[in-house]
N, C-alpha and C. Protein backbone atom coordinates (compact mmCIF):
# COMPACT_ATOMS: atom_id res chain seq x y z
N UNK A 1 -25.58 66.76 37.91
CA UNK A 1 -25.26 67.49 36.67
C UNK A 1 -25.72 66.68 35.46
N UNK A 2 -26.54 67.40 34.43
CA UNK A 2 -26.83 66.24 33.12
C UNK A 2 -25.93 66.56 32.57
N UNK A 3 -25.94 65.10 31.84
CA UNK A 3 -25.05 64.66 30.73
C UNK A 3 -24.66 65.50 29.56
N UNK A 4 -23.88 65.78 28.65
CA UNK A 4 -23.70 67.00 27.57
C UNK A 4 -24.72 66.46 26.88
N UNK A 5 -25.68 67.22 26.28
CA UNK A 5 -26.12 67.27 24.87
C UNK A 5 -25.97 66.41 23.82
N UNK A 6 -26.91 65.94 23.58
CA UNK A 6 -26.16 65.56 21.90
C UNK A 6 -26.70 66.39 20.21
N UNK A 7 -26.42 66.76 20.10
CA UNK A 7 -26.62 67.26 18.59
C UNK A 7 -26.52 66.66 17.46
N UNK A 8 -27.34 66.71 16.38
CA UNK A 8 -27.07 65.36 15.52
C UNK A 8 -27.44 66.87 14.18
N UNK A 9 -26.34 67.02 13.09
CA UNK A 9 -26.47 67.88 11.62
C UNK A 9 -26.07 66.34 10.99
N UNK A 10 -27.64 66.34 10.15
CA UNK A 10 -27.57 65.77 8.76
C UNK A 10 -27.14 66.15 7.72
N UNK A 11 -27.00 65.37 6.78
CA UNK A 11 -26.72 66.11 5.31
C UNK A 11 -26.09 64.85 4.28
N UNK A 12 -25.68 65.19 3.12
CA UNK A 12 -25.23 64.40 2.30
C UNK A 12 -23.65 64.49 2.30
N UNK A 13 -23.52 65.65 2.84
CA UNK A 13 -21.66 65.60 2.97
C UNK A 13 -20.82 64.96 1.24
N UNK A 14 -21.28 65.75 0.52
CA UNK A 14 -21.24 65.19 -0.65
C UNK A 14 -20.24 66.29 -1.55
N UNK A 15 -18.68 66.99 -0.98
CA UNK A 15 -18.13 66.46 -0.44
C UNK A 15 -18.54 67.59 1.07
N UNK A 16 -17.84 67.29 2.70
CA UNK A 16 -18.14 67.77 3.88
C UNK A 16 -16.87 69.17 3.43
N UNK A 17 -17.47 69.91 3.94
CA UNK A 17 -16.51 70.91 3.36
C UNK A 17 -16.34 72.02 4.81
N UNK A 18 -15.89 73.25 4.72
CA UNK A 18 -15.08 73.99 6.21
C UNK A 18 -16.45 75.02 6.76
N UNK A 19 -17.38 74.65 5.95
CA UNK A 19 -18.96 75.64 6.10
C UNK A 19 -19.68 74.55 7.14
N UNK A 20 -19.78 72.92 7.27
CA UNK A 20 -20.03 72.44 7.43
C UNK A 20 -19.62 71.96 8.90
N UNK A 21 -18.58 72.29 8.72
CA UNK A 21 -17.45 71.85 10.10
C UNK A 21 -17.51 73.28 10.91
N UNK A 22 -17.19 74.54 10.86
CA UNK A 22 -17.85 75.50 11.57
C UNK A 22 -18.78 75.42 11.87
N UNK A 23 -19.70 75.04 11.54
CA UNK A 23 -21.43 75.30 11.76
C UNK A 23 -21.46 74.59 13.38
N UNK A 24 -20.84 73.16 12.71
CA UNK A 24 -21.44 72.31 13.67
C UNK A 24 -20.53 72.44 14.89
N UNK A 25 -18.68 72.96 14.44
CA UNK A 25 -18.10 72.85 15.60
C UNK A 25 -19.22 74.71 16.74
N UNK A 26 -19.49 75.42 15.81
CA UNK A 26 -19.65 76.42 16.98
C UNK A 26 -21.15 75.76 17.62
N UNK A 27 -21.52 75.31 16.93
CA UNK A 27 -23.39 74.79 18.02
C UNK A 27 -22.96 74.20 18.80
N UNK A 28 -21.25 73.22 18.88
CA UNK A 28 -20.92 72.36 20.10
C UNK A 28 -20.84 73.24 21.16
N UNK A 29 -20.12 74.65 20.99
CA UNK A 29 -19.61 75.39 21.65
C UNK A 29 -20.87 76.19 22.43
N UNK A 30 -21.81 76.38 21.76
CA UNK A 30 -23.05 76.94 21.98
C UNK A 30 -23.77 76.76 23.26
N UNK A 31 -24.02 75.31 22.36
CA UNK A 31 -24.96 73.94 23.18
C UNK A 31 -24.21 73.26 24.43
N UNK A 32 -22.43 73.39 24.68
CA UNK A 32 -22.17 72.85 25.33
C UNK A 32 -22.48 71.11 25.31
N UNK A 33 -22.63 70.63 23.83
CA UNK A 33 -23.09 69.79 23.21
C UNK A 33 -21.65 68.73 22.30
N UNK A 34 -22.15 67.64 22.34
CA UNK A 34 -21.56 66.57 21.49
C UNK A 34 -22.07 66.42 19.92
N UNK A 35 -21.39 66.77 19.07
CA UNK A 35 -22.37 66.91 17.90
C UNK A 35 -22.04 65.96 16.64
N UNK A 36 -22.76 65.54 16.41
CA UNK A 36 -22.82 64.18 15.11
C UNK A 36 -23.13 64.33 14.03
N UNK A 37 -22.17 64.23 13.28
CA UNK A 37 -22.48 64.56 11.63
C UNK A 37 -22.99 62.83 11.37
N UNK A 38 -23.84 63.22 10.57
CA UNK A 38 -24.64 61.89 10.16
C UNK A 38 -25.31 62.27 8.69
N UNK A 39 -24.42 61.29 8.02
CA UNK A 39 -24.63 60.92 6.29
C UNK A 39 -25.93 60.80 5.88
N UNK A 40 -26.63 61.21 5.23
CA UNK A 40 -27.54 60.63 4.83
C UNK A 40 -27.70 59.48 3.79
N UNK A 41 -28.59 58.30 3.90
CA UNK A 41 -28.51 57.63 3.10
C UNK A 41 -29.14 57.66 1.43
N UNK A 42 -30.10 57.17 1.53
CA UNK A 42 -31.16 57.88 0.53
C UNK A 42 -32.05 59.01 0.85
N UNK A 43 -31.75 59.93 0.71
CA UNK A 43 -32.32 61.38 1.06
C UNK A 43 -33.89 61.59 0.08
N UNK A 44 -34.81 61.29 0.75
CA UNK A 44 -36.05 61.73 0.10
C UNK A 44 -36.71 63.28 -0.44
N UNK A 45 -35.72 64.12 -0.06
CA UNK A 45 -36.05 65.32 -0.76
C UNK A 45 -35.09 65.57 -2.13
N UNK A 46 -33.61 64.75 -1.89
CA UNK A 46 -33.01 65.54 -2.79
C UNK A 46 -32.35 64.76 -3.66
N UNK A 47 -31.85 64.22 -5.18
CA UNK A 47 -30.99 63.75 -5.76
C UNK A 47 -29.68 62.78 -4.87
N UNK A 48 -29.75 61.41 -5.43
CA UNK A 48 -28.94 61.25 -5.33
C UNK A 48 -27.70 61.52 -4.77
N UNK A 49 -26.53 61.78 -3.76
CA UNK A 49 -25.17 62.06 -3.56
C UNK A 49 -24.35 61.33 -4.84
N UNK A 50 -23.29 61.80 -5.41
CA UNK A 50 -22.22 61.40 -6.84
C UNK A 50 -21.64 60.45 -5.68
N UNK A 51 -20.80 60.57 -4.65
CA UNK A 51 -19.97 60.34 -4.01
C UNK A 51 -20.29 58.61 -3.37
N UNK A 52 -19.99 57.92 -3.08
CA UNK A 52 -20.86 56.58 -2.71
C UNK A 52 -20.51 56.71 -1.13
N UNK A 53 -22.03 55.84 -0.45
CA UNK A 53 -21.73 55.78 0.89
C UNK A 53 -20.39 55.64 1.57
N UNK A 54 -19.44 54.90 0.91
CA UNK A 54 -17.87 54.00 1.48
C UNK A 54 -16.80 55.69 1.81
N UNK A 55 -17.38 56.43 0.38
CA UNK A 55 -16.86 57.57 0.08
C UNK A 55 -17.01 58.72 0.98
N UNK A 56 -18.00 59.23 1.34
CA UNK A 56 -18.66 59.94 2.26
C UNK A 56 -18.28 59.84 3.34
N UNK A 57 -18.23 58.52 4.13
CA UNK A 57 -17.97 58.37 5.47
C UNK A 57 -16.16 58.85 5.73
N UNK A 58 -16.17 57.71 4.56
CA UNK A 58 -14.71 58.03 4.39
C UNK A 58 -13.58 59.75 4.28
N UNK A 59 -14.50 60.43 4.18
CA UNK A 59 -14.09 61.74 4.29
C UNK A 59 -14.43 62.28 5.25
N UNK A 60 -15.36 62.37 5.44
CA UNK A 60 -15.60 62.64 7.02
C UNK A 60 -14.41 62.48 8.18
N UNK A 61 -14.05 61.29 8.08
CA UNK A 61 -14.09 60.52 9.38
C UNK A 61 -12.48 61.14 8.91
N UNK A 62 -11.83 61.42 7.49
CA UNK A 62 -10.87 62.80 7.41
C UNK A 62 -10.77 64.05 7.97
N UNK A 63 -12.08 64.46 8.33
CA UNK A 63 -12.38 65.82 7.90
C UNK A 63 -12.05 66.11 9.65
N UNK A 64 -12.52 64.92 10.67
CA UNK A 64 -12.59 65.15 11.89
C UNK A 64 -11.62 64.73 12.84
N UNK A 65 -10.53 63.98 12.12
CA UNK A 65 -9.17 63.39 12.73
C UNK A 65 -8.80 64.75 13.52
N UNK A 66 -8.87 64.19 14.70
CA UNK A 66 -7.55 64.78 15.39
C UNK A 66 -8.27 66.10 16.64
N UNK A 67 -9.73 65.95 16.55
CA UNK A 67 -10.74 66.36 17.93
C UNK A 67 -11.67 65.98 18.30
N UNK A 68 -12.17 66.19 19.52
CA UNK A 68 -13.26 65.29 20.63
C UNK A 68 -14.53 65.95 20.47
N UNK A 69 -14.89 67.66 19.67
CA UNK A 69 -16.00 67.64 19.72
C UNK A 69 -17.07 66.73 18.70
N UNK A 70 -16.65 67.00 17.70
CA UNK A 70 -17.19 66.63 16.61
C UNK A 70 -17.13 65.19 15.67
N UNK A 71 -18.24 63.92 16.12
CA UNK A 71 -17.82 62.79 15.66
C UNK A 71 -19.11 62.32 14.57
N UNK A 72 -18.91 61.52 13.97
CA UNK A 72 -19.53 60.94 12.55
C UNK A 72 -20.67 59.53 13.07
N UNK A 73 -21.75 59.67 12.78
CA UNK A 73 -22.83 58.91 12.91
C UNK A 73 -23.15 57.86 11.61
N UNK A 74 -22.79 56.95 11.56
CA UNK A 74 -22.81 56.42 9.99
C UNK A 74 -24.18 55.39 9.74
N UNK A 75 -25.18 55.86 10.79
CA UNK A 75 -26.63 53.84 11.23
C UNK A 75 -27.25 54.66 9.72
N UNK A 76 -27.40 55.60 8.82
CA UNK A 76 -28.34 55.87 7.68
C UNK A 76 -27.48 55.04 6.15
N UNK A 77 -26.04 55.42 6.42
CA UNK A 77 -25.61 55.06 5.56
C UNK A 77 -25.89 53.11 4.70
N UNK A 78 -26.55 52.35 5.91
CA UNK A 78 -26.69 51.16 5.58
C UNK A 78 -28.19 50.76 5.31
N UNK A 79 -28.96 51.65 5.87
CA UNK A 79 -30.37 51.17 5.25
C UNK A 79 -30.79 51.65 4.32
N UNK A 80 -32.08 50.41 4.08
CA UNK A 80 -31.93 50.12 2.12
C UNK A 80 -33.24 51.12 2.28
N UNK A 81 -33.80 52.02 1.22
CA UNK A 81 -34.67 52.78 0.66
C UNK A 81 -34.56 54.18 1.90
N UNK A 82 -35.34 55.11 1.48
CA UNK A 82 -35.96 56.27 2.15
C UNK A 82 -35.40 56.54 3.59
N UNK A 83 -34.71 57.46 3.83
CA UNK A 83 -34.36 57.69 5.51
C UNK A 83 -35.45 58.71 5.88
N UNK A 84 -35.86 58.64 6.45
CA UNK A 84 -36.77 59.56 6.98
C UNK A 84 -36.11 60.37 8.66
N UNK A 85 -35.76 61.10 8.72
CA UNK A 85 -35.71 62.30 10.08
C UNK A 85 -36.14 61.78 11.36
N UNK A 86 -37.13 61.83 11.24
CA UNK A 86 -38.03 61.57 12.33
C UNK A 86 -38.19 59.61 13.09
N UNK A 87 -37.76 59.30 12.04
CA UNK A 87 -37.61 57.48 12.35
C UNK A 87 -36.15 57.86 12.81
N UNK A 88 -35.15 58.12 12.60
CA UNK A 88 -33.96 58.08 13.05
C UNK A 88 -33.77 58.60 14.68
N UNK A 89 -34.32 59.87 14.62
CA UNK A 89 -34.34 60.42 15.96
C UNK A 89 -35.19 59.20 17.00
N UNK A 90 -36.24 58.66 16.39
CA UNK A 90 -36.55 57.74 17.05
C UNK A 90 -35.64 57.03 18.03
N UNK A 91 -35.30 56.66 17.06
CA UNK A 91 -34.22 54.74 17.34
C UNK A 91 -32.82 56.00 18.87
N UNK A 92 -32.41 57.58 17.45
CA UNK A 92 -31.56 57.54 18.77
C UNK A 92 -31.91 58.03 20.44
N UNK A 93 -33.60 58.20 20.20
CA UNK A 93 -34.58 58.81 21.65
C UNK A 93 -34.03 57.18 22.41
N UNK A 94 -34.22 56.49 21.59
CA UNK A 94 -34.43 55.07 22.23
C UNK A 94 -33.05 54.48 23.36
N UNK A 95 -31.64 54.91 22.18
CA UNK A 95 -30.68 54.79 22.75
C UNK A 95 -30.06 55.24 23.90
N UNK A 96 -30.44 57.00 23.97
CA UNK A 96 -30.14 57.83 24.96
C UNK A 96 -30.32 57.60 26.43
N UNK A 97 -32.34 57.24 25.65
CA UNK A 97 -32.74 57.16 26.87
C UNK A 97 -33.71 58.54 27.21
N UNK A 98 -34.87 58.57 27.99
CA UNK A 98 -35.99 59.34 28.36
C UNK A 98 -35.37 61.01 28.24
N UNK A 99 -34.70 60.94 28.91
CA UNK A 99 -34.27 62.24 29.80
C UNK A 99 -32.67 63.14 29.00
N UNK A 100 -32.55 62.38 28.23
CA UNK A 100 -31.24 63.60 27.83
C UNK A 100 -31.45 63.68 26.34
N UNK A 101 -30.96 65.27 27.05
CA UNK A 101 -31.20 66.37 25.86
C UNK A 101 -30.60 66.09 24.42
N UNK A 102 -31.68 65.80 23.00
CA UNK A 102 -31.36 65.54 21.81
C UNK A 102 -31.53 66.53 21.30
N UNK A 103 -31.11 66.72 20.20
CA UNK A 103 -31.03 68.66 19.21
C UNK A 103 -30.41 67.99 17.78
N UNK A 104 -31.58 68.39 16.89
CA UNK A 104 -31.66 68.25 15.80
C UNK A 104 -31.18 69.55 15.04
N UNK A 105 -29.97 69.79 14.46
CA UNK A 105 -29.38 71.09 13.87
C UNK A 105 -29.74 71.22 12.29
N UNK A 106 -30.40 71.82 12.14
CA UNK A 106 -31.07 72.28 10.42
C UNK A 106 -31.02 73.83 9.76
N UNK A 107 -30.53 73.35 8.60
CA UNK A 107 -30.11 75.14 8.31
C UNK A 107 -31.85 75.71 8.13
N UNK A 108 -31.34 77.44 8.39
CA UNK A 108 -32.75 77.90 8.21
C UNK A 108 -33.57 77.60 6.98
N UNK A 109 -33.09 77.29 5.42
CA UNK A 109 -34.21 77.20 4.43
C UNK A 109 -34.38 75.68 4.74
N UNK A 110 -34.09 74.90 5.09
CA UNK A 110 -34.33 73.18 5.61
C UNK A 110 -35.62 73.42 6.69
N UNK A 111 -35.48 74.27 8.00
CA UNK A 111 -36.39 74.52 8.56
C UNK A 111 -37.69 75.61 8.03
N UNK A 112 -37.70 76.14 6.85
CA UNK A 112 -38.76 76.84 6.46
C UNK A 112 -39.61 75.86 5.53
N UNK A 113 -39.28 74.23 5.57
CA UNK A 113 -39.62 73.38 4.39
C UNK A 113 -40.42 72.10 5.82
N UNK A 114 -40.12 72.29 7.18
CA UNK A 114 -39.93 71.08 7.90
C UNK A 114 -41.28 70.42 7.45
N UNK A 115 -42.43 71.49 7.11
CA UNK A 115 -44.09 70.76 7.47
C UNK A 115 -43.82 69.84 6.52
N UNK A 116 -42.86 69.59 5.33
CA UNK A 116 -42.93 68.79 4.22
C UNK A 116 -42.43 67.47 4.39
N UNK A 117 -41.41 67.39 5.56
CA UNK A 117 -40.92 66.22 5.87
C UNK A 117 -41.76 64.96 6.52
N UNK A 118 -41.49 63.99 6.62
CA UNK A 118 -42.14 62.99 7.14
C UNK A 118 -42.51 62.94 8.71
N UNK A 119 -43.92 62.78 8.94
CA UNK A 119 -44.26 63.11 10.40
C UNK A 119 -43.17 64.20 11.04
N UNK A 120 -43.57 65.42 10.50
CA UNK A 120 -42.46 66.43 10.83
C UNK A 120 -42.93 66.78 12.13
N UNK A 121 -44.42 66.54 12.96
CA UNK A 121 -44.18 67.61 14.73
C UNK A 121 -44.24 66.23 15.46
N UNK A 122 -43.71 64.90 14.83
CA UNK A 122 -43.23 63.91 15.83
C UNK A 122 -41.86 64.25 15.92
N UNK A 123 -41.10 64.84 15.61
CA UNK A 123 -39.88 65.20 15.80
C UNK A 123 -39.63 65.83 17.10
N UNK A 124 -40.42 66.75 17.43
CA UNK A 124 -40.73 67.71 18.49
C UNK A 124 -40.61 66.63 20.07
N UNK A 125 -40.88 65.12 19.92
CA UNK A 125 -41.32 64.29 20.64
C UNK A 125 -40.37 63.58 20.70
N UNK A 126 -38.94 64.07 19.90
CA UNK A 126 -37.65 63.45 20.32
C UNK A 126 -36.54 63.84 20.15
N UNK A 127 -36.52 65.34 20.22
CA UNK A 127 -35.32 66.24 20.22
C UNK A 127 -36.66 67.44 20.29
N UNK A 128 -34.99 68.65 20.50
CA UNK A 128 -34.92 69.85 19.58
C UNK A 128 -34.71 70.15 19.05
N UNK A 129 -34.71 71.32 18.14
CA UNK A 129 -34.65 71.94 17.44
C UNK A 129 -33.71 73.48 17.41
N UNK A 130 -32.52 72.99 16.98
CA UNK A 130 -31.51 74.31 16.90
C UNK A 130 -31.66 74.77 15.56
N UNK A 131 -32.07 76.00 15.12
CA UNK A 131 -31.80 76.42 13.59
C UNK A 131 -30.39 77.17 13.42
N UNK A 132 -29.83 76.47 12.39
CA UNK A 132 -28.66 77.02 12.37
C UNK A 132 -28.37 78.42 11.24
N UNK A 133 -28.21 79.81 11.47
CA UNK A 133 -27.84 80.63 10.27
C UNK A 133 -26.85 80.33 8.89
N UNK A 134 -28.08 80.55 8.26
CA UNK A 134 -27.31 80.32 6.55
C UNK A 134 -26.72 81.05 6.03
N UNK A 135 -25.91 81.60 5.30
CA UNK A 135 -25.33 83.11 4.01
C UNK A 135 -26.51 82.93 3.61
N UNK A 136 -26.87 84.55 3.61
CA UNK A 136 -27.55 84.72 2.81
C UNK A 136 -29.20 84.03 2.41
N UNK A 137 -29.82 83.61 3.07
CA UNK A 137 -30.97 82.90 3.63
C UNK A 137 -32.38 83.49 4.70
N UNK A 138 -32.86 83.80 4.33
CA UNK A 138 -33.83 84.72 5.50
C UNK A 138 -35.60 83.69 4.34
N UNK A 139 -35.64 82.42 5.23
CA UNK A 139 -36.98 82.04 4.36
C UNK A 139 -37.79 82.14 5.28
N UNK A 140 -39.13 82.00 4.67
CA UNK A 140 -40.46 82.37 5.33
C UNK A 140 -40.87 80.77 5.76
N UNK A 141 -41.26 80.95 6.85
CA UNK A 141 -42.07 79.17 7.47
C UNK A 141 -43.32 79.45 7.19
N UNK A 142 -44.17 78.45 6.25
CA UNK A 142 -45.78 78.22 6.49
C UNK A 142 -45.74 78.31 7.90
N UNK A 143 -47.21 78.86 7.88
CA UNK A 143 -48.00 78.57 9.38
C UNK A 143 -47.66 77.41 10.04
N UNK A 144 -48.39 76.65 9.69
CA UNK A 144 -48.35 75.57 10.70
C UNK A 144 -46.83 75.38 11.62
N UNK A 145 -45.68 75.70 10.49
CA UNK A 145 -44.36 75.33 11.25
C UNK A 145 -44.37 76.63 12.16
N UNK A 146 -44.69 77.84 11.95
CA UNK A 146 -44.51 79.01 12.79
C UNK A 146 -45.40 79.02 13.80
N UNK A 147 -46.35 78.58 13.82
CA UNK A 147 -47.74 77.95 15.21
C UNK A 147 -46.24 77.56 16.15
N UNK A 148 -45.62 76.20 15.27
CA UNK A 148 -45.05 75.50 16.22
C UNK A 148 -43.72 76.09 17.25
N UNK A 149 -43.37 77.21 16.28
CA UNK A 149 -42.35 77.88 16.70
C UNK A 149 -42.34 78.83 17.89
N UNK A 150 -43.60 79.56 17.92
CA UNK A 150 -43.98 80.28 18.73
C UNK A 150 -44.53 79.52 20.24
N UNK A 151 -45.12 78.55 20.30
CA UNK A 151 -44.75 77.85 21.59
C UNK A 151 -44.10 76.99 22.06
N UNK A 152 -42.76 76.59 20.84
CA UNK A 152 -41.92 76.12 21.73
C UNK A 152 -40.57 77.00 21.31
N UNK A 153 -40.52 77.88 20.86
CA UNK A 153 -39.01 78.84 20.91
C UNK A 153 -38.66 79.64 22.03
N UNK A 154 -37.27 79.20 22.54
CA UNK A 154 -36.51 80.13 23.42
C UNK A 154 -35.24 80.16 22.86
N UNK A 155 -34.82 81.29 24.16
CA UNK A 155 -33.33 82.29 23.01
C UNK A 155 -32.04 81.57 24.33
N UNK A 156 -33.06 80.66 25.40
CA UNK A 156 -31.79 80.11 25.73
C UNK A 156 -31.65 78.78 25.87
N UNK A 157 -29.88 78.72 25.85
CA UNK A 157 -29.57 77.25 25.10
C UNK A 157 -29.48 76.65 26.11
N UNK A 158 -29.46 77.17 27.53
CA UNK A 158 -29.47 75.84 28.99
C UNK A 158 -30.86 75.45 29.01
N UNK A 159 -31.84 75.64 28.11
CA UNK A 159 -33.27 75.13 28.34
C UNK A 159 -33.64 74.17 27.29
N UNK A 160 -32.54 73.76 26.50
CA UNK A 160 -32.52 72.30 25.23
C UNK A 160 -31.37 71.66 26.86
N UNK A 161 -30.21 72.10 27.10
CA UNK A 161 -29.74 71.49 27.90
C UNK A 161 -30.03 70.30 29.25
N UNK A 162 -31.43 70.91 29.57
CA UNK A 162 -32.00 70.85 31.31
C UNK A 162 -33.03 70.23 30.72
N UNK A 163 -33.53 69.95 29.60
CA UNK A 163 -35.09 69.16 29.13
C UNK A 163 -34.55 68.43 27.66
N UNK A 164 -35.18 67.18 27.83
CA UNK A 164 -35.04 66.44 26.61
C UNK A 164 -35.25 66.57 25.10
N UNK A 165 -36.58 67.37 25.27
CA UNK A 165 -37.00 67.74 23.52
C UNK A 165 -37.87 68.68 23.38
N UNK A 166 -38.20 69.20 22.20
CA UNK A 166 -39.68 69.71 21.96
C UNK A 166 -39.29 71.40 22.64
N UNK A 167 -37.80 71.94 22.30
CA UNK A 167 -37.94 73.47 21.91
C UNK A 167 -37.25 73.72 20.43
N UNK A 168 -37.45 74.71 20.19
CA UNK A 168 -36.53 75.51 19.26
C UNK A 168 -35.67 76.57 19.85
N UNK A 169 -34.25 76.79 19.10
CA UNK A 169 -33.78 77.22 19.76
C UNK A 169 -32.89 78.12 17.96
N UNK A 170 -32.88 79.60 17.97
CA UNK A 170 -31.92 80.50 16.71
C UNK A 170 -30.74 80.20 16.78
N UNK A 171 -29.72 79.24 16.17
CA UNK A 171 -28.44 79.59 16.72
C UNK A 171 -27.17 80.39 15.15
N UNK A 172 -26.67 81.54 15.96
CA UNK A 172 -26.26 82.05 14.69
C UNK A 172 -24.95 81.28 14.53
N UNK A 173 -24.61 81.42 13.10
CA UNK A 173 -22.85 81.19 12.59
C UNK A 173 -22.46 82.14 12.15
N UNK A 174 -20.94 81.61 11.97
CA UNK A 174 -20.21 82.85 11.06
C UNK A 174 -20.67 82.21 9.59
N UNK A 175 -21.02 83.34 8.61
CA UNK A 175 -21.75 83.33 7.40
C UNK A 175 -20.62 82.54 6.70
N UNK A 176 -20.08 81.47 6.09
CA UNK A 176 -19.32 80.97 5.17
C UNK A 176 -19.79 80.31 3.62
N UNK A 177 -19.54 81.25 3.16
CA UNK A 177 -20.75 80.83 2.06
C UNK A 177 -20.09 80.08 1.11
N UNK A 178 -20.21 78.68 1.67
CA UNK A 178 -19.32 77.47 0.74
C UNK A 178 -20.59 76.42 0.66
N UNK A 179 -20.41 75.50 -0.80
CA UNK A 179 -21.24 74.59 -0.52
C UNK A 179 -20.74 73.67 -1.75
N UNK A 180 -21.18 72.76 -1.29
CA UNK A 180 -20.46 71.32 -2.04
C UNK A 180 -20.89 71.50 -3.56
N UNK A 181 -21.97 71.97 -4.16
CA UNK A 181 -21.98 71.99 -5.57
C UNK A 181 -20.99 72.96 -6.03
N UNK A 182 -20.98 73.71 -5.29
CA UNK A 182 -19.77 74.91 -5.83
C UNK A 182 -18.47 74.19 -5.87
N UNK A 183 -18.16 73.33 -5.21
CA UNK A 183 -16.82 72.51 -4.89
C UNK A 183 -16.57 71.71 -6.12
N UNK A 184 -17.90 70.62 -6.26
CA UNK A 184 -17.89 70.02 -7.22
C UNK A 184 -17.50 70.68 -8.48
N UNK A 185 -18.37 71.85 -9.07
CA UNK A 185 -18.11 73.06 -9.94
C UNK A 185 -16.83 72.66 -10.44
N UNK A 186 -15.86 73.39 -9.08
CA UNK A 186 -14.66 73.77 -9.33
C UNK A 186 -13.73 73.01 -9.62
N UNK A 187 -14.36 71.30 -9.45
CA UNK A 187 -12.96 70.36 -9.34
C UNK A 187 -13.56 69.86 -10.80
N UNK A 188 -15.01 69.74 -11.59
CA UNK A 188 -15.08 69.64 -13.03
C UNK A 188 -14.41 70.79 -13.81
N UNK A 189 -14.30 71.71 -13.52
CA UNK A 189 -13.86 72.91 -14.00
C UNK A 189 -12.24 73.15 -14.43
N UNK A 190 -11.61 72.05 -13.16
CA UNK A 190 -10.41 71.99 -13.42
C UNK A 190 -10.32 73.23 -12.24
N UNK A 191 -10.63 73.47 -11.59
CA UNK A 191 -10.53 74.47 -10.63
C UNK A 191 -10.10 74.36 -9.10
N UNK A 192 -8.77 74.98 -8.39
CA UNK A 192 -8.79 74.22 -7.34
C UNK A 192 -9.68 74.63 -5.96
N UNK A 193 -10.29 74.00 -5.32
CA UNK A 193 -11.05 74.24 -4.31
C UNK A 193 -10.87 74.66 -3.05
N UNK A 194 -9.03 74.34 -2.66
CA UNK A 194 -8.01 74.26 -1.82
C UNK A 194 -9.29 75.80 -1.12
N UNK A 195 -8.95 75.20 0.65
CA UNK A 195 -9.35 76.54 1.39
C UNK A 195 -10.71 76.30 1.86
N UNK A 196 -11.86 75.62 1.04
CA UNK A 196 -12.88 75.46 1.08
C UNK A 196 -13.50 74.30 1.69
N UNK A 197 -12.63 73.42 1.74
CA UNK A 197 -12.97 71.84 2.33
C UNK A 197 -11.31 71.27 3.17
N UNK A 198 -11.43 70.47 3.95
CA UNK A 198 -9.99 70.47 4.61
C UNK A 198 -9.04 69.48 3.24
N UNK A 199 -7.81 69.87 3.75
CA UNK A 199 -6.57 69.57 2.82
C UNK A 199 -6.80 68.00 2.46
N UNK A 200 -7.01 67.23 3.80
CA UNK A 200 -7.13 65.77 3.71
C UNK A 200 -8.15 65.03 3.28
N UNK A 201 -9.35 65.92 2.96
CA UNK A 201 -11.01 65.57 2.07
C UNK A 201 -10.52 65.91 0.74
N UNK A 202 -10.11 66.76 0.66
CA UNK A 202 -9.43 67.62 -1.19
C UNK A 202 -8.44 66.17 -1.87
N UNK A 203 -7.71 65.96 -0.92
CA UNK A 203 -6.54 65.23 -1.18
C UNK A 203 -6.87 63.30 -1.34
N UNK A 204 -8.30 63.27 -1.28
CA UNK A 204 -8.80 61.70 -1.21
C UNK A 204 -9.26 61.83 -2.08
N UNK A 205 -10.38 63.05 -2.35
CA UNK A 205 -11.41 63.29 -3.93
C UNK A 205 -10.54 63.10 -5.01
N UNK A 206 -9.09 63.86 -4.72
CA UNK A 206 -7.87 63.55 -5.97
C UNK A 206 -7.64 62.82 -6.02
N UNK A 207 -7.54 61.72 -5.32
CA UNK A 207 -6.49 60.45 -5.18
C UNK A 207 -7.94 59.54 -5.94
N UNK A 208 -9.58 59.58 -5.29
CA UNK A 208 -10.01 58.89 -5.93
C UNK A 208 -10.72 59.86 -7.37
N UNK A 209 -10.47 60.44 -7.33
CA UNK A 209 -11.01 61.24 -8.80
C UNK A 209 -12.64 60.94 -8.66
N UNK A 210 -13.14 61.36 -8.02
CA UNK A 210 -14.47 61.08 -7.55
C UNK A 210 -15.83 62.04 -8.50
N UNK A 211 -15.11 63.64 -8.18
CA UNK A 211 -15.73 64.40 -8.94
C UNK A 211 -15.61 64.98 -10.33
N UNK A 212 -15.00 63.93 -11.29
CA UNK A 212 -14.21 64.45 -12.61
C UNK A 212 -15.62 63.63 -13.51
């Protein structure tokens, strides 16, 4: 019998909020998968995170108290300049080991951007590829990423399971259309966010006044 899966959703978790934690708890459920939220450090596509690395983890590792699917990957949070995708999956091809199944989880407008990322079809050469459904999101892939899609996409998830890397695989969510700038918004706003992010992430941002 192989080993479960591992799944790895990036992001800035800037703050991790209940859109974030569905996503990834149903792909566990999906994938029959172990799934790793992993911080990003310096994110080369996007601004800065407000929140500081110490901060980030630190909510997280809130957000997930108290179950076995869903655990926190923190190796980006310490290196100095540029994280790149594809170097990371590296190091964790390396750890795993040849043969078990890695799955890289990316929302769909993240995957309609991949050709832009760094050595984006070496990725293919050390995971898969689960796309996860966004609210409200239906983007178009350049060619080249849709070439790639079309010979390696299947609609089933025991075939990322039974092989190490190099498919794609649609996986839908329930639509929750929350996202951390909106959060932020609401807590400059004087607005409470309660509902949207768990009680014990809400309740640290207050305590450290992070987003004021």
């Amino acid at each position: 019998m192989n080993p479960r899966p591992l799944a790895v959703l990036g992001g800035s978790f800037d703050p991790v909020h209940n859109g974030h934690l569905r996503m990834a708890l149903e792909a566990a459920h999906l994938l029959d998968a172990s799934v790793a939220l992993l911080p990003t450090g310096t994110p080369p596509h996007r601004v800065a995170p407000i929140a500081s690395p110490t901060q980030r983890l630190a909510m997280l590792e809130l957000a997930l108290r108290g179950q076995d699917r869903l655990s926190v990957d923190a190796r980006e949070l310490s290196r100095v300049g540029p994280n790149f995708t594809v170097d990371t999956l590296r190091e964790m091809r390396e750890e795993v080991g040849p043969e078990h199944s890695l799955i890289l989880l990316i929302g769909t407008d993240q995957f309609a951007l991949l050709d832009t990322w760094n050595r984006w079809q070496e990725i293919f050469e050390y995971a898969h590829i689960g796309v996860l459904g966004r609210p409200g999101v239906t983007a178009q892939t350049s060619a080249g990423v849709a070439e790639q899609v079309s010979a390696r996409s299947t609609t089933a998830a025991v075939e990322l399971a039974e092989t190490p890397a190099g498919r794609v695989l649609q996986i839908p969510t329930t639509l929750l259309d929350i996202s951390a700038s909106r959060i932020r918004a609401d807590l400059v706003a004087g607005r409470s966010p309660r509902w949207l992010l768990p009680d014990s992430v809400l309740e640290y941002i207050q305590d450290h006044r992070i987003y004021e």
